[in-house]
N, C-alpha and C. Protein backbone atom coordinates (compact mmCIF):
# COMPACT_ATOMS: atom_id res chain seq x y z
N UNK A 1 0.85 -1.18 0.00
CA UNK A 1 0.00 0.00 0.00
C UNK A 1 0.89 1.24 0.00
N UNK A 2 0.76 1.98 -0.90
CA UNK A 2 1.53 3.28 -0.92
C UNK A 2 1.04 4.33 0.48
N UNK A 3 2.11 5.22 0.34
CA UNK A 3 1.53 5.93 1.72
C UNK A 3 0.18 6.93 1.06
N UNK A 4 -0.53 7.42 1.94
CA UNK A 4 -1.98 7.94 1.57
C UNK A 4 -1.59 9.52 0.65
N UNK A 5 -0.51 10.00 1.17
CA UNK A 5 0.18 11.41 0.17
C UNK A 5 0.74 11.03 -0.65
N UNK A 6 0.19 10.18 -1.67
CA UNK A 6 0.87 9.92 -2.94
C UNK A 6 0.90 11.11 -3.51
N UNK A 7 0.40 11.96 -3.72
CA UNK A 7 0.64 13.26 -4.72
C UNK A 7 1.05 14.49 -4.17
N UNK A 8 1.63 14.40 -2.63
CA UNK A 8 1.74 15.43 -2.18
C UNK A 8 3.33 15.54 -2.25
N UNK A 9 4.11 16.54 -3.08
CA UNK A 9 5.15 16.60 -2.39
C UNK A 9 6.05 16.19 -3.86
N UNK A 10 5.19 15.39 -4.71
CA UNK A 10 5.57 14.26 -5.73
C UNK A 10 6.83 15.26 -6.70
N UNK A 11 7.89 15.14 -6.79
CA UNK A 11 8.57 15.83 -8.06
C UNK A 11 10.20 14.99 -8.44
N UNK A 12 10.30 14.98 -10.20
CA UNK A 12 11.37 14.47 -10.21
C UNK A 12 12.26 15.39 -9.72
N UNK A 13 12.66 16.68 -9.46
CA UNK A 13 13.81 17.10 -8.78
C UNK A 13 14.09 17.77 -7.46
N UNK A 14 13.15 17.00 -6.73
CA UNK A 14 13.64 16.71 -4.72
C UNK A 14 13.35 15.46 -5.07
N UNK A 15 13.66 14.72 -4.09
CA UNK A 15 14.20 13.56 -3.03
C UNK A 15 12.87 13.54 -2.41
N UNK A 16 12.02 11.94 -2.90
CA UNK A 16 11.12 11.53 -1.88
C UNK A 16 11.13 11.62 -0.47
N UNK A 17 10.00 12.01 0.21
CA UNK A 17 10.19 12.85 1.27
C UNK A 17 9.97 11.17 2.18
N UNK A 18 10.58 10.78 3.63
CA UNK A 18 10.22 9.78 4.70
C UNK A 18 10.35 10.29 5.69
N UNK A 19 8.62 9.75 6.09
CA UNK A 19 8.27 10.53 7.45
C UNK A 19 8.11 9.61 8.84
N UNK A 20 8.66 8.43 8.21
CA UNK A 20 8.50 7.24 9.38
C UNK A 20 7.86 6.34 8.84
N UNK A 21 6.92 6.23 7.99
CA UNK A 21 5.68 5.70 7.19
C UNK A 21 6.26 4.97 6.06
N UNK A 22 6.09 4.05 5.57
CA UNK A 22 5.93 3.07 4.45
C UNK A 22 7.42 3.06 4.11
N UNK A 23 8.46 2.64 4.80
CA UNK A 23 10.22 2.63 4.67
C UNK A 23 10.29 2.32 3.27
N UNK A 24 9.49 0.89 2.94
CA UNK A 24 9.77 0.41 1.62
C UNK A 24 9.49 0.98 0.61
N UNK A 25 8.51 1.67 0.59
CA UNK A 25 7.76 2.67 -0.40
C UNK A 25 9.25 3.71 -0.86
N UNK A 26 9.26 4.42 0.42
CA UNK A 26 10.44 5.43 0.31
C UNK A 26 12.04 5.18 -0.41
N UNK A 27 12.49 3.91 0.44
CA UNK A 27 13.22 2.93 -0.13
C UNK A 27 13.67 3.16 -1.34
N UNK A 28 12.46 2.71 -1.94
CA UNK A 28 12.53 1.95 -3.49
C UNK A 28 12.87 3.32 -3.89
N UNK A 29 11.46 4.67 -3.91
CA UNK A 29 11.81 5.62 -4.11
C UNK A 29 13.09 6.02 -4.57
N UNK A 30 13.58 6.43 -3.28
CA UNK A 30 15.18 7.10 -2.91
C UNK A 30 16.03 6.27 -3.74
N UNK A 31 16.24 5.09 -3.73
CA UNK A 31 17.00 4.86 -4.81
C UNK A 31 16.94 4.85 -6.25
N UNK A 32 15.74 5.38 -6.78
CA UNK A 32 15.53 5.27 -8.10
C UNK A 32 15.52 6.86 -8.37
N UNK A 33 15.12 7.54 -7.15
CA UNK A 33 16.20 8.91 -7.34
C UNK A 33 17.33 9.06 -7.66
N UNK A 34 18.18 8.41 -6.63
CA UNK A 34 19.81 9.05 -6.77
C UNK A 34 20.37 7.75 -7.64
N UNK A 35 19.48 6.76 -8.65
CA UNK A 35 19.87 6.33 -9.44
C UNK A 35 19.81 7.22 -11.02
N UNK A 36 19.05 7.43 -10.77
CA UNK A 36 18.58 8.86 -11.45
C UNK A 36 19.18 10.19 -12.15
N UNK A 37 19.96 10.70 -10.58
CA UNK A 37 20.40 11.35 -10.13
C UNK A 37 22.20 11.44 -10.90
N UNK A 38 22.70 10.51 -10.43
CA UNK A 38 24.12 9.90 -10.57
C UNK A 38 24.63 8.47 -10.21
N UNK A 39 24.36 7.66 -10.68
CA UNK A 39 24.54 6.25 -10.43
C UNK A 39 25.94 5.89 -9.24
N UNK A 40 26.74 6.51 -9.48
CA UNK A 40 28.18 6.59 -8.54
C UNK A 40 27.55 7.47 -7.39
N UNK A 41 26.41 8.09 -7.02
CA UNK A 41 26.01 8.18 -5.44
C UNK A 41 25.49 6.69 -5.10
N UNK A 42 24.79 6.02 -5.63
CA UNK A 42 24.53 4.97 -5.28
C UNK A 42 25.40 4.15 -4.70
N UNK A 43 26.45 3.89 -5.39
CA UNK A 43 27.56 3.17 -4.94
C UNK A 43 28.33 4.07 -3.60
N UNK A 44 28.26 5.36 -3.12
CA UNK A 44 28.81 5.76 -2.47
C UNK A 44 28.00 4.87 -1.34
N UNK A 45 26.54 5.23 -1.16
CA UNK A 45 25.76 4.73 -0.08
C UNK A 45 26.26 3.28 0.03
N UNK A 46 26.06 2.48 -0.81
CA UNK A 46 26.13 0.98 -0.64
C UNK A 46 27.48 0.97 -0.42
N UNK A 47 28.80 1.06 -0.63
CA UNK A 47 29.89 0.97 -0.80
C UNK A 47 30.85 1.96 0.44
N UNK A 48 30.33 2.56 0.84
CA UNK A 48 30.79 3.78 1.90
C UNK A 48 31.39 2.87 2.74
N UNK A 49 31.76 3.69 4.17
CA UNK A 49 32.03 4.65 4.58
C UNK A 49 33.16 5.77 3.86
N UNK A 50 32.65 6.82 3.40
CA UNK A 50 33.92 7.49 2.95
C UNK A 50 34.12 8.86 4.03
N UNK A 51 35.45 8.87 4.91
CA UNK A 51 35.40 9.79 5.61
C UNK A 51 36.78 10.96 5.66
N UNK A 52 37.37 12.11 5.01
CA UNK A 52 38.63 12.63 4.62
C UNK A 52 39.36 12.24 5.64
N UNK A 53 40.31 12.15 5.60
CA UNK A 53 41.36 11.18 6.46
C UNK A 53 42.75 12.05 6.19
N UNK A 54 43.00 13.02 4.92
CA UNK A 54 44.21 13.00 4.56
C UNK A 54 44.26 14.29 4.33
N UNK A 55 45.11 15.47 4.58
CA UNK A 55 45.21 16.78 4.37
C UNK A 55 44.92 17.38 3.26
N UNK A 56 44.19 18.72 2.84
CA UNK A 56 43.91 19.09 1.85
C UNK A 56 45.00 18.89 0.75
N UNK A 57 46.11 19.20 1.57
CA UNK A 57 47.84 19.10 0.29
C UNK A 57 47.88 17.46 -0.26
N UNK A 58 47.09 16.76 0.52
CA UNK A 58 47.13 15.49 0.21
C UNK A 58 46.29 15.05 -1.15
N UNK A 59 45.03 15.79 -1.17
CA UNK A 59 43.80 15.13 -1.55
C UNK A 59 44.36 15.59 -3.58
N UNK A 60 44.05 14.08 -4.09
CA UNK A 60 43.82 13.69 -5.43
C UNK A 60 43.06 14.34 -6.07
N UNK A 61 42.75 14.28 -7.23
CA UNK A 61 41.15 14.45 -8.09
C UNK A 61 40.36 13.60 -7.67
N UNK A 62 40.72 12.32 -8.02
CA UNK A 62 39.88 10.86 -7.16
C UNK A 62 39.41 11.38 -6.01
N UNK A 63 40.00 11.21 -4.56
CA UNK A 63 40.00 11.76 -3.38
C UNK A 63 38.88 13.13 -3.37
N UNK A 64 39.27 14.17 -4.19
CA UNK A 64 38.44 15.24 -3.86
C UNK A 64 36.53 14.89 -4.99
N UNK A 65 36.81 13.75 -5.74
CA UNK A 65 35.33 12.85 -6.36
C UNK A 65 34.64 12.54 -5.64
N UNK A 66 35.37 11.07 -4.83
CA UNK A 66 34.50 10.98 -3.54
C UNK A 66 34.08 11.46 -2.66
N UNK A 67 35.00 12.85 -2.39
CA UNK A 67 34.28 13.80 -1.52
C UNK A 67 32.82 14.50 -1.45
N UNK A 68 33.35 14.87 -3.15
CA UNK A 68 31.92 15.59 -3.13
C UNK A 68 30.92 14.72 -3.72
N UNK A 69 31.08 13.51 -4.59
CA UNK A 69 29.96 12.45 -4.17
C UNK A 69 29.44 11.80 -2.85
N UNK A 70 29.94 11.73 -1.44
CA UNK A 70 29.44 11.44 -0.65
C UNK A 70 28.70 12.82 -0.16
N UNK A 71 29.42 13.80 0.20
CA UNK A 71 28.53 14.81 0.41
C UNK A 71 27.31 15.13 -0.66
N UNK A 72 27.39 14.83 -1.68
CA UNK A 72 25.86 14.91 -2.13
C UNK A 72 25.17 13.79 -2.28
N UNK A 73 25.30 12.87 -1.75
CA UNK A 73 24.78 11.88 -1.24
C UNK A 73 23.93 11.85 0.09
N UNK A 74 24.63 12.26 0.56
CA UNK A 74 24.35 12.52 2.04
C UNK A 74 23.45 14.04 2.22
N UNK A 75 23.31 14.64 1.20
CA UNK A 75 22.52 15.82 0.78
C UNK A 75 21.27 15.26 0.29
N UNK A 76 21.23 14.66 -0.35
CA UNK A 76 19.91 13.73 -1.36
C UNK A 76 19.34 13.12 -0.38
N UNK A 77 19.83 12.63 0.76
CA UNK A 77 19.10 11.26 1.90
C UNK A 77 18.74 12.51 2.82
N UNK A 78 19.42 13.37 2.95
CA UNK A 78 18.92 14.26 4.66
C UNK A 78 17.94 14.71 3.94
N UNK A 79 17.91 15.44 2.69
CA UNK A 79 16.47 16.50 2.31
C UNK A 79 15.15 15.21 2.19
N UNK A 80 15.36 13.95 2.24
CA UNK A 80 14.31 13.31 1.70
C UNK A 80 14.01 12.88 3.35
N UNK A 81 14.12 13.36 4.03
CA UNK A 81 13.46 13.05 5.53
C UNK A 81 12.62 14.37 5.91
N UNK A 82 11.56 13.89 6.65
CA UNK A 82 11.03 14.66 7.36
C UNK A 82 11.75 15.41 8.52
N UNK A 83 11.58 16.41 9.53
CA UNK A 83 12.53 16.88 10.18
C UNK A 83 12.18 16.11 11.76
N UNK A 84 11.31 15.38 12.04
CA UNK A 84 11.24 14.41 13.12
C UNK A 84 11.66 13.10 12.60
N UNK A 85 12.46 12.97 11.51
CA UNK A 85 13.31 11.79 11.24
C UNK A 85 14.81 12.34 11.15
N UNK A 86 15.36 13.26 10.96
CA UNK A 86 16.30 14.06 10.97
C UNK A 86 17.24 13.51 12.58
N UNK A 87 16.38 13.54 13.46
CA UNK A 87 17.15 12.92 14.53
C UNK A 87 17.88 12.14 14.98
N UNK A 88 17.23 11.04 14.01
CA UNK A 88 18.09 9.30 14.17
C UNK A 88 19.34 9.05 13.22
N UNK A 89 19.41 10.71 12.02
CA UNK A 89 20.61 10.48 11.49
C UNK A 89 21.52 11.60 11.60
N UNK A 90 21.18 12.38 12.36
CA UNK A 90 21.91 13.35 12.54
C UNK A 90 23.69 13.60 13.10
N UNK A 91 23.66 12.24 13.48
CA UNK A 91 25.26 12.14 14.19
C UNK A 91 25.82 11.00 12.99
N UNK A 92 25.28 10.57 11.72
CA UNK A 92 26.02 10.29 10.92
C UNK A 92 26.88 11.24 10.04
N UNK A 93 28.50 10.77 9.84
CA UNK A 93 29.11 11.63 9.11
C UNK A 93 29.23 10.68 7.79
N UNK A 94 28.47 10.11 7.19
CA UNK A 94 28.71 9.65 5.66
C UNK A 94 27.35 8.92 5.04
N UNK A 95 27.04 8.91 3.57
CA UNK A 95 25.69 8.92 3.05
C UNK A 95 25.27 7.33 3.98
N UNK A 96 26.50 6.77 3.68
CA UNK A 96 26.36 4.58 4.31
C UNK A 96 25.89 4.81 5.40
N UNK A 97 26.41 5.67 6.42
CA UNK A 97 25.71 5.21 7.75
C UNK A 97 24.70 5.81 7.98
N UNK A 98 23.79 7.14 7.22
CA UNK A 98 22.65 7.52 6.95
C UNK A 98 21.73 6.42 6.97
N UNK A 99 22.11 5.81 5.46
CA UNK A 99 21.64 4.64 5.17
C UNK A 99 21.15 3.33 6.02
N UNK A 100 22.17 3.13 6.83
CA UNK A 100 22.33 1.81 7.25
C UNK A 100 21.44 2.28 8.64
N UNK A 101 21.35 3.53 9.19
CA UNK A 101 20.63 4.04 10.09
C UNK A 101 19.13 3.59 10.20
N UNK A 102 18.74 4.42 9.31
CA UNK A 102 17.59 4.03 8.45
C UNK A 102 17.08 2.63 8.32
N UNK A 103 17.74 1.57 7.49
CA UNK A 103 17.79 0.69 7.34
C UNK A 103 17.50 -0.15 8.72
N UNK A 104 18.29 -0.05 9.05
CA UNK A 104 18.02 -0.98 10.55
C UNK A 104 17.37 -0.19 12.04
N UNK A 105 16.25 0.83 11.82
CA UNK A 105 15.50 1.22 12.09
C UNK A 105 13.94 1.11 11.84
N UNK A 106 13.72 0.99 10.56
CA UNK A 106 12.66 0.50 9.62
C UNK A 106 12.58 -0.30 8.85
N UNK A 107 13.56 -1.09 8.16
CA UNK A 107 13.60 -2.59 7.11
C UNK A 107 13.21 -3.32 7.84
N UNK A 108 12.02 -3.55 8.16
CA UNK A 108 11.28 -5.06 8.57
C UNK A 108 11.86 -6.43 8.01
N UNK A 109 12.91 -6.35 6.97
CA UNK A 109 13.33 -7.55 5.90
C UNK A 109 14.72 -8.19 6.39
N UNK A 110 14.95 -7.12 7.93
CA UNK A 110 16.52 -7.10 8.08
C UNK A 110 16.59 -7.95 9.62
């Protein structure tokens, strides 16, 4: 059953909104967003933790990629929460443990 605001909110360019309600619904959603979106955020989430480790004098092209693919990763998952879900991920620093937050909060499958 979809959640009852199917049309509220609905657009291809924000991030399905989760308000606690129908995880799987949202789920599927969110990833067919930021598949959407950029296929290599996907892999940041599933594939993460990515956290800078190494001095700016340090950082690659590579290095400064993943940067700003996890940070907009992690941009795409916070705007698609409601702000009384905002709480349970708020002390994550990378899109994976957003994710995995989430995930093992609401995946009934897990």
């Amino acid at each position: 059953m979809a959640p009852l605001n199917l049309e509220e909110g609905q657009s291809i360019y924000h991030p399905p909104k989760f308000d606690g309600k129908c995880y799987w619904w949202w789920k599927a959603r969110m990833h067919d967003f930021i598949m959407a979106e950029d296929c290599e955020l996907w892999d940041i989430i599933c594939d993460g933790p990515f956290v800078p480790i190494k001095t700016i004098e340090e950082y690659t092209e590579a290095y400064k990629k993943a940067l700003k693919k996890n940070a907009r990763a992690k941009k795409i998952l916070v705007y698609g929460l409601e702000p009384n879900e905002y709480d349970r991920i708020s002390t994550c620093d990378t899109a994976k443990k957003i994710w995995e937050a989430l995930k093992i909060a609401y995946d009934e499958t897990t």
